[in-house]
C-alpha atoms as a PDB file:
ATOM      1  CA  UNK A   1       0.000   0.000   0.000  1.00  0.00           C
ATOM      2  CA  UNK A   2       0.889   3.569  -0.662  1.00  0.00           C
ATOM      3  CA  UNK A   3      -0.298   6.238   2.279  1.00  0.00           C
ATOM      4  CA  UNK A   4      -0.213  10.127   0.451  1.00  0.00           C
ATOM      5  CA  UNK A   5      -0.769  11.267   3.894  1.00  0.00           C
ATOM      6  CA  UNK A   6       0.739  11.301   7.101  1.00  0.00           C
ATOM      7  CA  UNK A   7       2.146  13.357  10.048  1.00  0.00           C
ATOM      8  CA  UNK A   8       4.803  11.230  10.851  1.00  0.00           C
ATOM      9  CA  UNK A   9       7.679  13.793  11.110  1.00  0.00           C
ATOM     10  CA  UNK A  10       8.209  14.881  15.013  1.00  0.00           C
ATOM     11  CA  UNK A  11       7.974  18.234  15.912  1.00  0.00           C
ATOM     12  CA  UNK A  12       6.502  19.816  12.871  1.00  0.00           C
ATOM     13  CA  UNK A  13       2.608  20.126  13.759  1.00  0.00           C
ATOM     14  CA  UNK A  14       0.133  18.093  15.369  1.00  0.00           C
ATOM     15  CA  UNK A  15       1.718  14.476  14.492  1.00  0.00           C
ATOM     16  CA  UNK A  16       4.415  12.396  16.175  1.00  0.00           C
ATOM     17  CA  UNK A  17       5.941  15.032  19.070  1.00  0.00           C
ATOM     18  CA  UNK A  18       9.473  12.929  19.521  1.00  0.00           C
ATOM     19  CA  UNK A  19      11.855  11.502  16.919  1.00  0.00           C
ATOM     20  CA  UNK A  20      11.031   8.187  18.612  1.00  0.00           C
ATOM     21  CA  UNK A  21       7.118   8.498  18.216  1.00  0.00           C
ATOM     22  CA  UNK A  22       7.929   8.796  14.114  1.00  0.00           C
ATOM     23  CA  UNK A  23      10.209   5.812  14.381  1.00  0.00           C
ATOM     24  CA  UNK A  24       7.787   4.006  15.666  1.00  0.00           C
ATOM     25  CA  UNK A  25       4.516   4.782  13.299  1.00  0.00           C
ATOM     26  CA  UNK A  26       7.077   4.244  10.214  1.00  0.00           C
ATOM     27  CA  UNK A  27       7.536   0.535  11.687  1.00  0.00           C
ATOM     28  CA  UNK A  28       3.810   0.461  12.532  1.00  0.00           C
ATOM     29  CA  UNK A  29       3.293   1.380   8.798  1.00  0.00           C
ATOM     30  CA  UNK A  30       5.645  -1.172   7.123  1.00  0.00           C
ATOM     31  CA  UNK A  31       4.206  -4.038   9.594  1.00  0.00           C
ATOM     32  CA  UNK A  32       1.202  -3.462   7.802  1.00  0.00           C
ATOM     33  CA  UNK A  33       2.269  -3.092   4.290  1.00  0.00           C
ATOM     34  CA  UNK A  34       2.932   0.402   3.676  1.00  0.00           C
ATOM     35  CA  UNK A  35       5.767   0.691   0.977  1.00  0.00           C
ATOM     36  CA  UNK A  36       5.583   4.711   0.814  1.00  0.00           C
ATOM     37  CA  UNK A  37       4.186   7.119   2.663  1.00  0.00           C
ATOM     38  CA  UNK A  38       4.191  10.852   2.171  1.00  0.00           C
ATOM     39  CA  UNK A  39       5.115  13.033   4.899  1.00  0.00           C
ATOM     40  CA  UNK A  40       2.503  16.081   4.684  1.00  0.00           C
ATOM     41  CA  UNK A  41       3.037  18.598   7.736  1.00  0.00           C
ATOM     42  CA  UNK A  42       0.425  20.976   8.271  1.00  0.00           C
ATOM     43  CA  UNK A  43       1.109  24.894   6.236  1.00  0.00           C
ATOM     44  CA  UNK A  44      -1.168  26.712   7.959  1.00  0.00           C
ATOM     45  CA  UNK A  45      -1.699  29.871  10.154  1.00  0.00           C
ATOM     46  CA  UNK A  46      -0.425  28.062  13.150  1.00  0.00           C
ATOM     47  CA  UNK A  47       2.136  25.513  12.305  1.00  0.00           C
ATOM     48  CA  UNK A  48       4.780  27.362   9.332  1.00  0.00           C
ATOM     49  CA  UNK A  49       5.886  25.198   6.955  1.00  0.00           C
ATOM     50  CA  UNK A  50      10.298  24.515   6.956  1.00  0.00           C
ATOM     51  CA  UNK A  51      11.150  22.711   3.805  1.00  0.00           C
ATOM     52  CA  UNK A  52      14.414  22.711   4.989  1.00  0.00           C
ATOM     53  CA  UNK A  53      14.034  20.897   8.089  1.00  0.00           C
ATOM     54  CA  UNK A  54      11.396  18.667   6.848  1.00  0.00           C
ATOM     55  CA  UNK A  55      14.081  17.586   4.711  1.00  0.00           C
ATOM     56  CA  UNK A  56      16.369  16.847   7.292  1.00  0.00           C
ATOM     57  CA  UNK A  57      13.839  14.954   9.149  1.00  0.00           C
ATOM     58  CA  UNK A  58      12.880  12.764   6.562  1.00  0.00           C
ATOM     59  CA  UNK A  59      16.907  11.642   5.560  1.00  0.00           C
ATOM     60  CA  UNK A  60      17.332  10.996   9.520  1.00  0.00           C
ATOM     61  CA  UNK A  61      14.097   8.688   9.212  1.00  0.00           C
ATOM     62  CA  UNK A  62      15.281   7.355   6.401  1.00  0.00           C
ATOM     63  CA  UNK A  63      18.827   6.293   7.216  1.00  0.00           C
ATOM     64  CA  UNK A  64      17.113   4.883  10.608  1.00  0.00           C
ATOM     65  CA  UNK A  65      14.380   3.002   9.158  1.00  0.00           C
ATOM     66  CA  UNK A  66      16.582   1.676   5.934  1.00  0.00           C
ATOM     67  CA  UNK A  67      13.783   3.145   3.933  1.00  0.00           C
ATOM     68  CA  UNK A  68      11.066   1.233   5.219  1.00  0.00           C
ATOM     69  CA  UNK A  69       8.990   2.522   3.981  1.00  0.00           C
ATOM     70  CA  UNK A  70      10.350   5.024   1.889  1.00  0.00           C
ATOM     71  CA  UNK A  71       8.894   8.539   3.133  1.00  0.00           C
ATOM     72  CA  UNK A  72       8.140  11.283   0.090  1.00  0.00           C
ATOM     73  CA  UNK A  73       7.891  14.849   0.469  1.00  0.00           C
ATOM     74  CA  UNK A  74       4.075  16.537   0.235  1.00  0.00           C
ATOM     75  CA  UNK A  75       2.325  18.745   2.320  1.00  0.00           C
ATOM     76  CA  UNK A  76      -1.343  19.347   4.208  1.00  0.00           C
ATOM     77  CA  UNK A  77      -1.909  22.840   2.522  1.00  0.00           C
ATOM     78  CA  UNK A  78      -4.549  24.553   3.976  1.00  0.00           C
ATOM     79  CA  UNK A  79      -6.310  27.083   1.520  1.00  0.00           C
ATOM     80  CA  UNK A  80      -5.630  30.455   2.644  1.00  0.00           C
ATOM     81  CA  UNK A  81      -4.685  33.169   0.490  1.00  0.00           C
ATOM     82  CA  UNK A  82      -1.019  33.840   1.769  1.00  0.00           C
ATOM     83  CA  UNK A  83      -0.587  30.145   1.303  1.00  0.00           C
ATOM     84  CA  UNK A  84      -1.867  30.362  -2.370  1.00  0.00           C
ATOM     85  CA  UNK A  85      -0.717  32.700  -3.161  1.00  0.00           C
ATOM     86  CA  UNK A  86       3.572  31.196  -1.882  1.00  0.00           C
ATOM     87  CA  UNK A  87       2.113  28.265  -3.778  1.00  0.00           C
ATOM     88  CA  UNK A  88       1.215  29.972  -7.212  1.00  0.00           C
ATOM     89  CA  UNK A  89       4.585  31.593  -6.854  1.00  0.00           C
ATOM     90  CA  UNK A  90       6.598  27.999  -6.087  1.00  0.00           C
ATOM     91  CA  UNK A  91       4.360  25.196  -7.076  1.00  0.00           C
ATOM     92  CA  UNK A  92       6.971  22.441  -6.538  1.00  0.00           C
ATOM     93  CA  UNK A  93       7.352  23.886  -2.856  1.00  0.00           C
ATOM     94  CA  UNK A  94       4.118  22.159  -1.610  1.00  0.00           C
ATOM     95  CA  UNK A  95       3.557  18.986  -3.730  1.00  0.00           C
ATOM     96  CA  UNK A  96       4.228  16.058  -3.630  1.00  0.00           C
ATOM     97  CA  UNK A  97       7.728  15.270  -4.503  1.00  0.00           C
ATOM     98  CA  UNK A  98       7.609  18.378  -6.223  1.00  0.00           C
ATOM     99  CA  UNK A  99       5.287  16.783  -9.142  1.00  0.00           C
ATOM    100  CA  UNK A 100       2.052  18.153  -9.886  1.00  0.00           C
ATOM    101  CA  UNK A 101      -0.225  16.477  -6.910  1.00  0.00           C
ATOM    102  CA  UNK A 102      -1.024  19.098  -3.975  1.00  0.00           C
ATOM    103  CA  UNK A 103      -3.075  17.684  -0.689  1.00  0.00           C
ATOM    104  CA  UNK A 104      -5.831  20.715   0.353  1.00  0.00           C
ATOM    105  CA  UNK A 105      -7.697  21.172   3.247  1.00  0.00           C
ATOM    106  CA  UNK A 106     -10.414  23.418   3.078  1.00  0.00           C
ATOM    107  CA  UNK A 107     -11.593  25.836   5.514  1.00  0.00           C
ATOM    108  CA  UNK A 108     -15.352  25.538   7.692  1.00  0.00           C
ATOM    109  CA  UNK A 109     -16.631  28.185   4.968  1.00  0.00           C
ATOM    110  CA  UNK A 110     -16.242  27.031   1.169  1.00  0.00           C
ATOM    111  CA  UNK A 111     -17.387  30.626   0.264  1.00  0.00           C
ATOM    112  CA  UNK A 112     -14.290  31.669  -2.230  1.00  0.00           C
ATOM    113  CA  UNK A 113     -12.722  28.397  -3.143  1.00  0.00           C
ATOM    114  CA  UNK A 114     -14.013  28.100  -6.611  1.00  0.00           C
ATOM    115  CA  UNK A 115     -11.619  30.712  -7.888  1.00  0.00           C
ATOM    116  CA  UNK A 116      -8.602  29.298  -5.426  1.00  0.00           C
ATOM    117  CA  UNK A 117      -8.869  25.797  -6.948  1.00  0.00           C
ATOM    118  CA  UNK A 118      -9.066  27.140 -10.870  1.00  0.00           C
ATOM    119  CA  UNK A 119      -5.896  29.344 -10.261  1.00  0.00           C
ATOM    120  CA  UNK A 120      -3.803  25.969  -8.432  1.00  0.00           C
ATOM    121  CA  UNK A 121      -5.639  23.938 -11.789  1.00  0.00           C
ATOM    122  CA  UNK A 122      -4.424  26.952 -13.922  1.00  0.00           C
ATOM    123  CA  UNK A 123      -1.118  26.751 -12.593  1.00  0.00           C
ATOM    124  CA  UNK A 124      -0.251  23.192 -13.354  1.00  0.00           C
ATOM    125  CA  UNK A 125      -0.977  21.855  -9.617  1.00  0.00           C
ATOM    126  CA  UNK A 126      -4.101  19.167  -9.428  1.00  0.00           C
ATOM    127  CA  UNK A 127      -5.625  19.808  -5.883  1.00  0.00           C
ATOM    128  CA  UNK A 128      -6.538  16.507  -3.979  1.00  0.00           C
ATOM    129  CA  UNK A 129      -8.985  17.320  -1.523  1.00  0.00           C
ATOM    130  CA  UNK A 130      -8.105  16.156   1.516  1.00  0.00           C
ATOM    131  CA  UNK A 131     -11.120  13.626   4.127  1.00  0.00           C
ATOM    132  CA  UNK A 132     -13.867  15.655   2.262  1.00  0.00           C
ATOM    133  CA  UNK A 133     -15.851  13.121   3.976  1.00  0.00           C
ATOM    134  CA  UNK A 134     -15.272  15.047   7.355  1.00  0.00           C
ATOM    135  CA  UNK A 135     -15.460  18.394   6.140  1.00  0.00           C
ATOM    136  CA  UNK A 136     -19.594  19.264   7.581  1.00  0.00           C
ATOM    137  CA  UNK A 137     -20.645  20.735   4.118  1.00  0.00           C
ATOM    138  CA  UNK A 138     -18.675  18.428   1.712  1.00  0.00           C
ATOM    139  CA  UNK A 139     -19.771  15.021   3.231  1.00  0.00           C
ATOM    140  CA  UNK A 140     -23.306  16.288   2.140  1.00  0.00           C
ATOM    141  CA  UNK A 141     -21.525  15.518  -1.893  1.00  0.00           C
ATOM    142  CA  UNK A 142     -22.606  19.260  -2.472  1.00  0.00           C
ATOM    143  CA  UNK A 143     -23.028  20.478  -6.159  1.00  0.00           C
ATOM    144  CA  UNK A 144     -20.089  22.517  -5.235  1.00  0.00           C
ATOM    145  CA  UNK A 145     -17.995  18.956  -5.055  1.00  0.00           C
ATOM    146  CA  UNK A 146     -18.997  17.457  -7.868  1.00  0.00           C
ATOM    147  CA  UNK A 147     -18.461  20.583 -10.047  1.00  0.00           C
ATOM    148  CA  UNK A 148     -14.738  20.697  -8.335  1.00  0.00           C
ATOM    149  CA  UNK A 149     -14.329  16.906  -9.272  1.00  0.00           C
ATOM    150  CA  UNK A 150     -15.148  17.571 -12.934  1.00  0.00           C
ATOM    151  CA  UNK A 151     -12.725  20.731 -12.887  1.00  0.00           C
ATOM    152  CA  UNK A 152      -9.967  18.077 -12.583  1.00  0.00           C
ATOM    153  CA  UNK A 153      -9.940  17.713  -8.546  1.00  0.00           C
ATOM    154  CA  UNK A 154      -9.367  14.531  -6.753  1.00  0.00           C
ATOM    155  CA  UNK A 155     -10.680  13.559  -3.196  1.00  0.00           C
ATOM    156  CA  UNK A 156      -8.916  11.465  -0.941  1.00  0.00           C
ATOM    157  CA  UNK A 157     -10.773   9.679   2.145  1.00  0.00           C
ATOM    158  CA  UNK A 158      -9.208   8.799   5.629  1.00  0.00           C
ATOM    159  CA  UNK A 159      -8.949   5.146   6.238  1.00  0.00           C
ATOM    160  CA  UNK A 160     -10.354   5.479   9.725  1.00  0.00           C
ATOM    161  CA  UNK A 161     -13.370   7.001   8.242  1.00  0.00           C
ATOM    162  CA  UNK A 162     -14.335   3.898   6.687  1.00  0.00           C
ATOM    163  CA  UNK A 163     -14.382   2.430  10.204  1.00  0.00           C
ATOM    164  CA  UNK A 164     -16.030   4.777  11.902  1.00  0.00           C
ATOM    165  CA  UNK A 165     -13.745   6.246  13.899  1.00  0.00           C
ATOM    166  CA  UNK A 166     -15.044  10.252  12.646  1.00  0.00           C
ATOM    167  CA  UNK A 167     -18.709   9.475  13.631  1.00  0.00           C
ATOM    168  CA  UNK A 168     -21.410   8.129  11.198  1.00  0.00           C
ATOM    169  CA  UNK A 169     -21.997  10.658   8.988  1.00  0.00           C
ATOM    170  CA  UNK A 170     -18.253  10.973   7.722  1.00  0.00           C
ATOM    171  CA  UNK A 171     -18.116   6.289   7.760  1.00  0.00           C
ATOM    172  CA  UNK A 172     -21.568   6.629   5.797  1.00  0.00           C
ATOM    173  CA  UNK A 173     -20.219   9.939   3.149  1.00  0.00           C
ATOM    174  CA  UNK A 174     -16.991   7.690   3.028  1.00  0.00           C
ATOM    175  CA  UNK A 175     -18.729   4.901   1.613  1.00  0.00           C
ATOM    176  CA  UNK A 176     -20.679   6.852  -0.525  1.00  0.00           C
ATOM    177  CA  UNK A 177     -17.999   8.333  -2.065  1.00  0.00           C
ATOM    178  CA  UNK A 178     -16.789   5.196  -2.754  1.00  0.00           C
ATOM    179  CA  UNK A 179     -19.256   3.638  -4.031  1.00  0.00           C
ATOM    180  CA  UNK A 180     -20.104   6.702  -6.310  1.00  0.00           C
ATOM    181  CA  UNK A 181     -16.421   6.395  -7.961  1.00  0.00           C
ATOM    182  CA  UNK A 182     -15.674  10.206  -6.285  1.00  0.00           C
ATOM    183  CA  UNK A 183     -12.829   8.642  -4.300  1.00  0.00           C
ATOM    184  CA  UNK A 184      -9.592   8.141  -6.022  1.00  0.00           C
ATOM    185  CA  UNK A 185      -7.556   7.481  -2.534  1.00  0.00           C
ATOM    186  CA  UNK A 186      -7.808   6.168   0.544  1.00  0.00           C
ATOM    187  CA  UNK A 187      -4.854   7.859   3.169  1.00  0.00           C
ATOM    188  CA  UNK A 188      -4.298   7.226   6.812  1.00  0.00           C
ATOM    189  CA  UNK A 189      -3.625  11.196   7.966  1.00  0.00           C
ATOM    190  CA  UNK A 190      -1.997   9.194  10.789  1.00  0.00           C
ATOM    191  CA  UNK A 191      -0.876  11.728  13.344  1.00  0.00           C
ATOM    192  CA  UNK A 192       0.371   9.265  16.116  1.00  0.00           C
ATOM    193  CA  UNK A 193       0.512   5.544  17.691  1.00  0.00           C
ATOM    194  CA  UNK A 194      -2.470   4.996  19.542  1.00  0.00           C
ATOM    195  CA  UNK A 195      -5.343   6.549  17.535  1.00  0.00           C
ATOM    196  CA  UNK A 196      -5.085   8.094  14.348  1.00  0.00           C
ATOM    197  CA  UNK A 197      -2.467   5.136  13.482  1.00  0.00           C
ATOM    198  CA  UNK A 198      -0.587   4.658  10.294  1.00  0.00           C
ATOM    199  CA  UNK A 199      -2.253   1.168   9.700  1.00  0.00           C
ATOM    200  CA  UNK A 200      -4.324   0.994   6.444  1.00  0.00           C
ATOM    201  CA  UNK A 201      -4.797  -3.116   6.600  1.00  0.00           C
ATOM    202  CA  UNK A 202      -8.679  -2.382   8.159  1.00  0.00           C
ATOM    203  CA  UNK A 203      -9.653  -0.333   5.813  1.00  0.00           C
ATOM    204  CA  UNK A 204      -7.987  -1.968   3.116  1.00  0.00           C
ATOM    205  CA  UNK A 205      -9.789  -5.288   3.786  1.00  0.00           C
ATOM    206  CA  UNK A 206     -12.806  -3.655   3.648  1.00  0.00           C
ATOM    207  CA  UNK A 207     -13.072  -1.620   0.700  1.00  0.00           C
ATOM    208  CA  UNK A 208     -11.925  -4.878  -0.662  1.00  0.00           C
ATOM    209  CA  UNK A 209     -14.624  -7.016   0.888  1.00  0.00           C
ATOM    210  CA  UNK A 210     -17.121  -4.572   0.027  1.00  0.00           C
ATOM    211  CA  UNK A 211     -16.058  -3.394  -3.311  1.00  0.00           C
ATOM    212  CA  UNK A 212     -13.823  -5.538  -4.598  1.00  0.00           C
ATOM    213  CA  UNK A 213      -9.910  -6.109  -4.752  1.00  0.00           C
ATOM    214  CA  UNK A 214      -9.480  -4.032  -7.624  1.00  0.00           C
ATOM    215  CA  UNK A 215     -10.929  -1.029  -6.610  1.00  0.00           C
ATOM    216  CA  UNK A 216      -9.312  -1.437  -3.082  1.00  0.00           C
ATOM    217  CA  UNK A 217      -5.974  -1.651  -5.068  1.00  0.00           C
ATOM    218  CA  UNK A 218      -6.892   1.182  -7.232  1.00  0.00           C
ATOM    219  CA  UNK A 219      -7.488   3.511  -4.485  1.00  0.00           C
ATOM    220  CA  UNK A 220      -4.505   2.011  -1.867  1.00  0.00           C
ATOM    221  CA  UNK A 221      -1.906   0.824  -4.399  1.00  0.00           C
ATOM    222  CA  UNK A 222      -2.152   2.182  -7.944  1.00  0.00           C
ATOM    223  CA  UNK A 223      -3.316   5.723  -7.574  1.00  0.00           C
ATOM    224  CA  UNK A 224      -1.248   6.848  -4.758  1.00  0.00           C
ATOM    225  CA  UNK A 225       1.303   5.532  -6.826  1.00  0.00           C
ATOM    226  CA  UNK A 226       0.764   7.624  -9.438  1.00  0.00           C
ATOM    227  CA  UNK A 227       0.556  10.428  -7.297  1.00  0.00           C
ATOM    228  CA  UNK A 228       4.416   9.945  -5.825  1.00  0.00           C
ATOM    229  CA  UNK A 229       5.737   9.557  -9.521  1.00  0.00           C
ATOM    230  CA  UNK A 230       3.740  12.382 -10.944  1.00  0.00           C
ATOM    231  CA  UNK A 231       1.556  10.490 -13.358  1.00  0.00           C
ATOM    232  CA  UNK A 232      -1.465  10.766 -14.533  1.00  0.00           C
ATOM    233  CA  UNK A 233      -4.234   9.100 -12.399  1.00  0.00           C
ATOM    234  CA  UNK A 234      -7.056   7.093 -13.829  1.00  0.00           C
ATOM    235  CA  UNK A 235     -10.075   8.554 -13.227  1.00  0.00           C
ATOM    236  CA  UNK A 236     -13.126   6.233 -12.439  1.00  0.00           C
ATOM    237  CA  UNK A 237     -16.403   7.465 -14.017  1.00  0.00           C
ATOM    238  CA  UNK A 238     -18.641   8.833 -11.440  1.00  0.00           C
ATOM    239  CA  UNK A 239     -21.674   6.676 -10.316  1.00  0.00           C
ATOM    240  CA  UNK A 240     -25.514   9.208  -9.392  1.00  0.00           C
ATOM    241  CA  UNK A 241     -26.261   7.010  -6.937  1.00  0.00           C
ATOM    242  CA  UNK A 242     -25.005   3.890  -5.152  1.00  0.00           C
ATOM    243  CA  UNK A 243     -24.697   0.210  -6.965  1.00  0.00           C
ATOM    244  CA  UNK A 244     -25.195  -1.404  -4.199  1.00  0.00           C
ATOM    245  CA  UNK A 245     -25.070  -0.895  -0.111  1.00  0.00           C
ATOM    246  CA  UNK A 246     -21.381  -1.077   0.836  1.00  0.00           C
ATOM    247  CA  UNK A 247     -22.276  -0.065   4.432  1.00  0.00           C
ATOM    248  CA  UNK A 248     -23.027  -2.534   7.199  1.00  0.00           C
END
């Protein structure tokens, strides 16, 4: 499996706090059949973004951890206009691996975001909204989300959502989304080693047991994949309503 995002480098935001917390959820990870993971710290108005020492961080992981699994470079990149604005100016600075692939996270209000999302598109950058299925207006699969899917967005879903660990309306807009064909990943956001955990193998098994291996691989395996080496990722056409009841 292939996890575009994760907290897993100490010190930087919310995720691990220690060097040895991050050590630890990168073995949790490749116990459970992570290969890559992305390392996307929070650039936002409270935690500032340091490509410098997130680079740092990640070589120290990686000559720890022998490169399992390997950890990428990617950011959480909150949609604020300072931020947008750095972003229009360095595209490569936020993305993933420097390709084209940039992880969003709106804000509670959506007012405004139209325009932001055109002028990343316009730019060359291909937003991937990040847990949309958590986010109280775009679990509801507004008109606003499917018009920002057309428009060339992705959406990525947290693992954990799947299993219910965000309440029932984000498990049940997770499966929809799904189901619908308007997910094209499935992440961990894993932020430590006791809750929000790096470990996709739940979720895995049961977009697999629900929807069947190959779109479990498709959205754990092939198009996270893509994402890391800057490819182009398949699109699955999206579905009005759902083919049949994934939830339990």
């Amino acid at each position: 499996m292939v996890d575009i995002h994760s907290h897993i480098l100490w010190g930087l935001d919310d995720g691990a706090e220690t060097r040895e917390e991050s050590l630890a959820m990168l073995a949790m990870a490749a116990e459970a059949g992570t290969t890559d993971i992305v390392a996307t710290p929070h650039a936002n108005m409270r935690y500032r973004f340091d490509e410098g020492l997130i680079g740092q961080r990640i070589e120290e992981l990686t000559a720890a951890t022998g490169g399992r699994p390997r950890i990428h470079r990617g950011c959480d990149f909150h949609l604020t206009f300072d931020n947008i604005q750095d972003a229009l100016e360095n595209p490569a600075r936020y993305s993933v691996n420097g390709g084209p692939y940039l992880l969003v996270e709106f804000p509670d209000s959506l007012s405004g975001m139209r325009p932001a999302l055109d002028a990343l598109l316009n730019r060359g950058l291909v937003p991937i909204m990040t847990h949309p299925e958590r986010h109280r207006q775009l679990r509801d699969i507004t008109a606003e989300f499917r018009d920002w899917l057309r428009a060339g967005c992705l959406a990525q879903i947290t693992g954990q959502s799947l299993r219910g660990r965000f309440g029932k309306k984000a498990e049940e807009a997770a499966w929809e989304m799904v189901e619908r064909g308007m997910a094209h990943f499935v992440a961990s956001d894993a932020h430590g080693t006791e809750d929000r955990t790096p470990r996709l193998t739940e979720a895995f098994t049961a977009v697999a047991a629900a929807a069947g291996s190959e779109c479990a691989e498709r959205l754990f395996l092939l198009n996270p994949t893509a994402v890391i080496a800057g490819q182009p990722v398949p699109r699955a056409k999206a579905r009005r309503k759902a083919w049949y009841d994934f939830r339990r």
